[in-house]
N, C-alpha and C. Protein backbone atom coordinates (compact mmCIF):
# COMPACT_ATOMS: atom_id res chain seq x y z
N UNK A 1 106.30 102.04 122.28
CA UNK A 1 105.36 101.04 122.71
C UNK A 1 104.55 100.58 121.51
N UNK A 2 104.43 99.51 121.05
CA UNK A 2 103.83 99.07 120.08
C UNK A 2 102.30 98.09 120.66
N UNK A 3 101.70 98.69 119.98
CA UNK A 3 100.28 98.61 119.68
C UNK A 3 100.22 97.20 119.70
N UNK A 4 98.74 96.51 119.82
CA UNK A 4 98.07 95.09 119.02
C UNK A 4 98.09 95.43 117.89
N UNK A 5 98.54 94.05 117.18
CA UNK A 5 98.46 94.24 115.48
C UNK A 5 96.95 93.85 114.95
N UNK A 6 96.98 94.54 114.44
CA UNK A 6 95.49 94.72 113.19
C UNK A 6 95.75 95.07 111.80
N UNK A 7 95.02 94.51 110.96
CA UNK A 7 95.68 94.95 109.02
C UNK A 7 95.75 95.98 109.06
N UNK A 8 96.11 96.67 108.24
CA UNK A 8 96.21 98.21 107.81
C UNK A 8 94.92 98.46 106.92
N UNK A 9 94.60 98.94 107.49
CA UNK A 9 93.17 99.86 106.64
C UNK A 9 93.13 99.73 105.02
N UNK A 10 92.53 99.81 104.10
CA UNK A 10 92.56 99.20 103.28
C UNK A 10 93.03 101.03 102.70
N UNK A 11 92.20 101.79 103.29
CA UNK A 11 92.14 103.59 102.55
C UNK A 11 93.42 104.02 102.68
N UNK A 12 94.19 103.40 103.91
CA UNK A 12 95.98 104.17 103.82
C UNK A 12 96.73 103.70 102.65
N UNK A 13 96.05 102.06 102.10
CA UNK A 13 97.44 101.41 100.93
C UNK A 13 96.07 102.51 99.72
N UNK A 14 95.58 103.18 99.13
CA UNK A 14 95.02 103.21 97.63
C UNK A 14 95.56 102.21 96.48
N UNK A 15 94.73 101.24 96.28
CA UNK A 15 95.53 100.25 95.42
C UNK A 15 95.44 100.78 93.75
N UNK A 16 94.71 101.89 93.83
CA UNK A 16 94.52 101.95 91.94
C UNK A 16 95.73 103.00 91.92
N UNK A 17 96.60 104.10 92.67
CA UNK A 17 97.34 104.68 92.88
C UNK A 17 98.69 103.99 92.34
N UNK A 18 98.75 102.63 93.10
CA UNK A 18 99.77 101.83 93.21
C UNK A 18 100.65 100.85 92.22
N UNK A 19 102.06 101.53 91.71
CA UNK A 19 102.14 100.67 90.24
C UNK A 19 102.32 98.83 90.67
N UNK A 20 101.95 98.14 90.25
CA UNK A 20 101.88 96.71 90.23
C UNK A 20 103.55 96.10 90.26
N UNK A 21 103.19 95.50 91.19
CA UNK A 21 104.97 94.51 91.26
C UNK A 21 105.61 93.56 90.57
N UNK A 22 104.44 92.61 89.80
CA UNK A 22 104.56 91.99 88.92
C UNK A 22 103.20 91.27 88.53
N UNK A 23 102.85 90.37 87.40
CA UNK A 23 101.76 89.89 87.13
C UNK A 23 101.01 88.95 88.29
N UNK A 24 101.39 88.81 89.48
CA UNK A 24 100.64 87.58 90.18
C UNK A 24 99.98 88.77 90.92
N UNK A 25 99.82 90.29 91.26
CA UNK A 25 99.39 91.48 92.18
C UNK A 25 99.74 92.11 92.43
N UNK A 26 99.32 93.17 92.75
CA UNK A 26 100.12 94.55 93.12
C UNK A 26 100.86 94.57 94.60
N UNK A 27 101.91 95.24 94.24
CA UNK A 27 103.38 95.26 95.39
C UNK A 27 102.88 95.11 96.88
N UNK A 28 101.35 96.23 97.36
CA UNK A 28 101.47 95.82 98.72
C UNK A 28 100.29 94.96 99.28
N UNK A 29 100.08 93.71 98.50
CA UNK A 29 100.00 92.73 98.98
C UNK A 29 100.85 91.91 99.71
N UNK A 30 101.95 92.50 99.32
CA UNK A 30 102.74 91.41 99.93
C UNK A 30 103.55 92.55 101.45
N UNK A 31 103.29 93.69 101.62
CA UNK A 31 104.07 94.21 102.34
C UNK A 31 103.38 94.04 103.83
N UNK A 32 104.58 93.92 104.42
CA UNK A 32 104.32 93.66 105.91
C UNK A 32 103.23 94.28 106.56
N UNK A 33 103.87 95.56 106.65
CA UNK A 33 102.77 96.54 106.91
C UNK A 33 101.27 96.04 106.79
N UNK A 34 101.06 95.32 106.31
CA UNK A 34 99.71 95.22 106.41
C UNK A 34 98.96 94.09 107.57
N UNK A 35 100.24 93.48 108.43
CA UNK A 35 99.95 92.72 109.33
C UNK A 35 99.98 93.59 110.66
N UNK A 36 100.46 95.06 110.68
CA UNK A 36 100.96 95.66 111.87
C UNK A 36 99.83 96.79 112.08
N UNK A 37 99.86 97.45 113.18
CA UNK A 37 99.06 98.69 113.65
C UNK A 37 99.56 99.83 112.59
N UNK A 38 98.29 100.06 111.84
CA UNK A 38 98.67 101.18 111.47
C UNK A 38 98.84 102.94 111.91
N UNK A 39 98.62 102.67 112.87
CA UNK A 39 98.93 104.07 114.03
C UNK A 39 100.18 104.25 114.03
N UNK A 40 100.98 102.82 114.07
CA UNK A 40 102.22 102.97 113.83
C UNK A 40 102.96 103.47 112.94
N UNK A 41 102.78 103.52 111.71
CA UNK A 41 103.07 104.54 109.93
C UNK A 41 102.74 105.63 110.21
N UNK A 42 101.29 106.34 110.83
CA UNK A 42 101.03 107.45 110.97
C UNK A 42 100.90 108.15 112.02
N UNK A 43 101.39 109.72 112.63
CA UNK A 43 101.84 109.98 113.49
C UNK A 43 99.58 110.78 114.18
N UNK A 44 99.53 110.56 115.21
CA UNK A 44 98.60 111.45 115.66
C UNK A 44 98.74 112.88 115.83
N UNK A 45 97.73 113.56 115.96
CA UNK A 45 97.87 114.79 115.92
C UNK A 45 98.12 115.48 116.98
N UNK A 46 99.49 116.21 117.16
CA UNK A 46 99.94 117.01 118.35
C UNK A 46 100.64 115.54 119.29
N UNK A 47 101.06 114.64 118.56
CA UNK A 47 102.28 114.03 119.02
C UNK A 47 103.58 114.18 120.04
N UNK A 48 104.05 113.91 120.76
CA UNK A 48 105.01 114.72 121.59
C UNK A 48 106.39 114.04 120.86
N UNK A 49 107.22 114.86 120.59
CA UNK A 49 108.45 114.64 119.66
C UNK A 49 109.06 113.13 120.23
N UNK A 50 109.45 112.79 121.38
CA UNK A 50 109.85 111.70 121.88
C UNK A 50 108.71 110.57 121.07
N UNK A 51 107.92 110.79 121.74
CA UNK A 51 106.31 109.15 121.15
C UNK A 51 106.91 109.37 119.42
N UNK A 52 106.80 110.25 118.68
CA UNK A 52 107.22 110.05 117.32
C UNK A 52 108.62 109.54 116.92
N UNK A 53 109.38 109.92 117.73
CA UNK A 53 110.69 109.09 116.95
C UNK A 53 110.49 107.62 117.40
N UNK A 54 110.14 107.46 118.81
CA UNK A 54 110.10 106.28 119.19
C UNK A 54 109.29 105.36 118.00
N UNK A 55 108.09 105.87 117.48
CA UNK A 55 106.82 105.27 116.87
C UNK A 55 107.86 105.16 115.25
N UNK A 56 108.67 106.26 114.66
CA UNK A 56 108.76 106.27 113.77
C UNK A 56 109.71 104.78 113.86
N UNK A 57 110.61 104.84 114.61
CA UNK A 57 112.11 103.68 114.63
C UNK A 57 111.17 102.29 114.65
N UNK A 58 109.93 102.21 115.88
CA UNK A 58 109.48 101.06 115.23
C UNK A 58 108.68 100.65 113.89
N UNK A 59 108.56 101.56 113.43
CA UNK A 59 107.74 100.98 111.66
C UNK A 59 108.65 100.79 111.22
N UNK A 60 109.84 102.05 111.35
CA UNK A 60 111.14 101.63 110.16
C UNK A 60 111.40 99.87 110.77
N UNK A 61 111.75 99.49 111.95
CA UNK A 61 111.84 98.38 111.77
C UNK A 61 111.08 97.20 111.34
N UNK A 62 109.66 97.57 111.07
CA UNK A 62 108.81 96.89 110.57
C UNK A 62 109.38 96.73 108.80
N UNK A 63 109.57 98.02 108.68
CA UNK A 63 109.90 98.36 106.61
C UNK A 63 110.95 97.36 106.49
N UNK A 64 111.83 97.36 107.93
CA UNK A 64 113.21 97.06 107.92
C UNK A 64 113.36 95.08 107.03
N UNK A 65 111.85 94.64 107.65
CA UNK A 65 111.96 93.26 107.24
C UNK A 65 111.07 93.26 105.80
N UNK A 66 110.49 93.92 105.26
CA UNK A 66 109.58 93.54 104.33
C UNK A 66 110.01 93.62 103.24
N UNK A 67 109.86 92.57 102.50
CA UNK A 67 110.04 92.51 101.03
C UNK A 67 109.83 93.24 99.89
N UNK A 68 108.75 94.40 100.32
CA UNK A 68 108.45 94.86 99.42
C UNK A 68 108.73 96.45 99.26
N UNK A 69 109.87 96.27 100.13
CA UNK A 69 110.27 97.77 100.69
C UNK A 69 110.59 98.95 100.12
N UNK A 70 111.11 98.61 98.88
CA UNK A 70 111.69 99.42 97.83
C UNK A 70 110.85 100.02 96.82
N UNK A 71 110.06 98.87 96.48
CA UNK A 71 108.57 99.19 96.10
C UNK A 71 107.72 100.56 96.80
N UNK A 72 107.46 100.25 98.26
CA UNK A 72 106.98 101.19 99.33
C UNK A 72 107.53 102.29 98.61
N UNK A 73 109.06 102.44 99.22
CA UNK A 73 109.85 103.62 99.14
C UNK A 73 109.24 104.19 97.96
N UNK A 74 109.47 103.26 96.52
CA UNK A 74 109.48 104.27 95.23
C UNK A 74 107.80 104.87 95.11
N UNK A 75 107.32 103.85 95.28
CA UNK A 75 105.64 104.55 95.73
C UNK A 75 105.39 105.75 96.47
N UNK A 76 106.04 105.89 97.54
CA UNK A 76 106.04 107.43 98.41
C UNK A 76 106.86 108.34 97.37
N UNK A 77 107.95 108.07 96.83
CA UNK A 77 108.59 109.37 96.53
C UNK A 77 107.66 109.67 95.43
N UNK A 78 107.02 108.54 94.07
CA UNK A 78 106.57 109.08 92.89
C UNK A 78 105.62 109.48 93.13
N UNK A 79 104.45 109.46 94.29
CA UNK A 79 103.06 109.86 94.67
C UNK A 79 103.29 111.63 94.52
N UNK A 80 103.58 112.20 95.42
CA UNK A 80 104.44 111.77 96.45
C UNK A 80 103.54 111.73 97.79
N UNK A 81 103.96 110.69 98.67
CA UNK A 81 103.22 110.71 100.09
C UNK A 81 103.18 111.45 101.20
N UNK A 82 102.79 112.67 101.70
CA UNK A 82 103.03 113.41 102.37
C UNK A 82 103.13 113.29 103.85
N UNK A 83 102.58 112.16 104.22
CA UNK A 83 102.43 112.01 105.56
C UNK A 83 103.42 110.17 105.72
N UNK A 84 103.14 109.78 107.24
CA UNK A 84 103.78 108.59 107.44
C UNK A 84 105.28 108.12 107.17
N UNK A 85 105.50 107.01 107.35
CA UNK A 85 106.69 105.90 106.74
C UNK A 85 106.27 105.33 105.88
N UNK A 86 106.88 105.56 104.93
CA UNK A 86 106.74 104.38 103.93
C UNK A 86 108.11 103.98 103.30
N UNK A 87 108.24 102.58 102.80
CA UNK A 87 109.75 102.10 102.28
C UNK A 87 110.32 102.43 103.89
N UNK A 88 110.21 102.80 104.76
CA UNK A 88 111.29 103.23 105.81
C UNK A 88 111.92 104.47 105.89
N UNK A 89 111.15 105.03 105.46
CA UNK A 89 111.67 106.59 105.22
C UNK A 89 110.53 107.35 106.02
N UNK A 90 110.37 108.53 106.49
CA UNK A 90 109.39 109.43 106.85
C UNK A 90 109.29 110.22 105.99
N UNK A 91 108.48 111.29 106.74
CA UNK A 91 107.98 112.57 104.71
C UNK A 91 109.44 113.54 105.11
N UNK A 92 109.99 114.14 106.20
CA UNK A 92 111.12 114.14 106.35
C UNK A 92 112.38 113.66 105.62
N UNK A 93 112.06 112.90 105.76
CA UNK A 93 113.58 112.24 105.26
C UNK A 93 113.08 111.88 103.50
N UNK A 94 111.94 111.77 102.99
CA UNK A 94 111.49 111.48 101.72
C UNK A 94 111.70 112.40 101.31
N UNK A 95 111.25 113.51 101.62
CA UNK A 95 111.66 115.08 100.95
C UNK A 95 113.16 115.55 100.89
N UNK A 96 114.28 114.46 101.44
CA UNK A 96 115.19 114.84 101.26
C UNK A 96 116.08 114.09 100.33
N UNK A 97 115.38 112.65 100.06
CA UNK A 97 115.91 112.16 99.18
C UNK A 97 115.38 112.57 97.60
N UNK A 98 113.95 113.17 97.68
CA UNK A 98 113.34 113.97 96.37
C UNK A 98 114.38 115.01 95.89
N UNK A 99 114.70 116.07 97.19
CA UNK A 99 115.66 117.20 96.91
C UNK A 99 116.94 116.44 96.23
N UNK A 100 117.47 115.88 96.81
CA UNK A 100 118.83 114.96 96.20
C UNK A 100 118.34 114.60 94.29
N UNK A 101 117.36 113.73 94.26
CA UNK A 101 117.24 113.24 93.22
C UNK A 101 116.79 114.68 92.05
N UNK A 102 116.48 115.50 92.63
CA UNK A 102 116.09 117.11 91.85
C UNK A 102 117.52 117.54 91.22
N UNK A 103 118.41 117.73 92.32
CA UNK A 103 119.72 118.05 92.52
C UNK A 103 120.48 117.73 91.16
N UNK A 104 120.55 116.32 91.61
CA UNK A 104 121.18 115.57 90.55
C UNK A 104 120.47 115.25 89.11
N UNK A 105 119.31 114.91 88.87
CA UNK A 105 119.10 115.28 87.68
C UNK A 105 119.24 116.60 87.05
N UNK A 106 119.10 117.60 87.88
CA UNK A 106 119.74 119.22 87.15
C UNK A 106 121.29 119.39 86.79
N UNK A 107 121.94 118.83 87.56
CA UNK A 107 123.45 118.37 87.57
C UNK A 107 123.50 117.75 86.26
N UNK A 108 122.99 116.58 85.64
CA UNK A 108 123.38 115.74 84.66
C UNK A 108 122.40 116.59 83.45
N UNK A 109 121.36 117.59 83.68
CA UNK A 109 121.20 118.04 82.50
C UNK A 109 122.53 119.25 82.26
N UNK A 110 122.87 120.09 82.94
CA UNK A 110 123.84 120.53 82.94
C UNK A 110 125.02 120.04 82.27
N UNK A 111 125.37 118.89 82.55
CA UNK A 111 126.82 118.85 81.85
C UNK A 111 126.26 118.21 80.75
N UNK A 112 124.95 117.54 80.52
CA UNK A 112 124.24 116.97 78.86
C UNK A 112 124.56 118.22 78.31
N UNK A 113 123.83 119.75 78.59
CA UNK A 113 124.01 120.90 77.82
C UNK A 113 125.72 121.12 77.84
N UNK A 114 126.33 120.85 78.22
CA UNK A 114 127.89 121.16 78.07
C UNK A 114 128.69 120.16 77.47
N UNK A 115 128.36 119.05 77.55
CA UNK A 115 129.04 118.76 76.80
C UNK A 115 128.64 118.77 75.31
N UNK A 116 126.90 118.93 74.92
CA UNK A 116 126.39 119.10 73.35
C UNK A 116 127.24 120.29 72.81
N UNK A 117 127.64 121.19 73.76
CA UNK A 117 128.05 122.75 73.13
C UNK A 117 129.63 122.50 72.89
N UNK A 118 130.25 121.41 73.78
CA UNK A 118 132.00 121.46 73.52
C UNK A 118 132.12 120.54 72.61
């Protein structure tokens, strides 16, 4: 069930946190999210598992249209953001693309050290 839309709080985006998208302002000026309920990004406390996936699928479809999505995303993983959706991801699923990206950079130092030694 989606909420009345209201901006997003100004304290959930931290704009001095936030690396800049290009010279005309920083990235989430322009992100959707900031036209939608922000109850919707963040889950309440003692949530019932159903209301959260439901709540989570509609932000992702909110991330789903915004331009600045990738931005979002790389903002949550380099923070890193512990709570909410951001980019369309949850801290769930962010922590699993962190683990991946851990993974694999240990992987490629690995064969850097193997192949310097062969």
């Amino acid at each position: 069930m989606l909420l009345p839309h209201q901006p997003l709080p100004e304290a959930a985006v931290p704009s001095q946190r936030m690396p800049a998208r290009d010279q005309a302002g920083p990235w989430h000026s322009e992100a959707v999210c900031r036209r939608d309920e922000a109850g919707l990004f963040f889950a309440p406390s003692k949530e019932p598992t159903a209301a959260r996936l439901s709540r989570e699928e509609a932000a992702k479809r909110v991330c789903a249209r915004c331009p600045v999505m990738v931005e979002c995303r790389e903002h949550a993983l380099l923070q890193p953001e512990p709570y909410g959706v951001w980019g369309g991801l949850t801290a769930a699923e962010r922590r699993v693309v962190l683990a991946r990206r851990r993974r694999r950079e240990a992987e490629l130092q690995r064969a850097t050290r193997v192949a310097a030694a062969g």
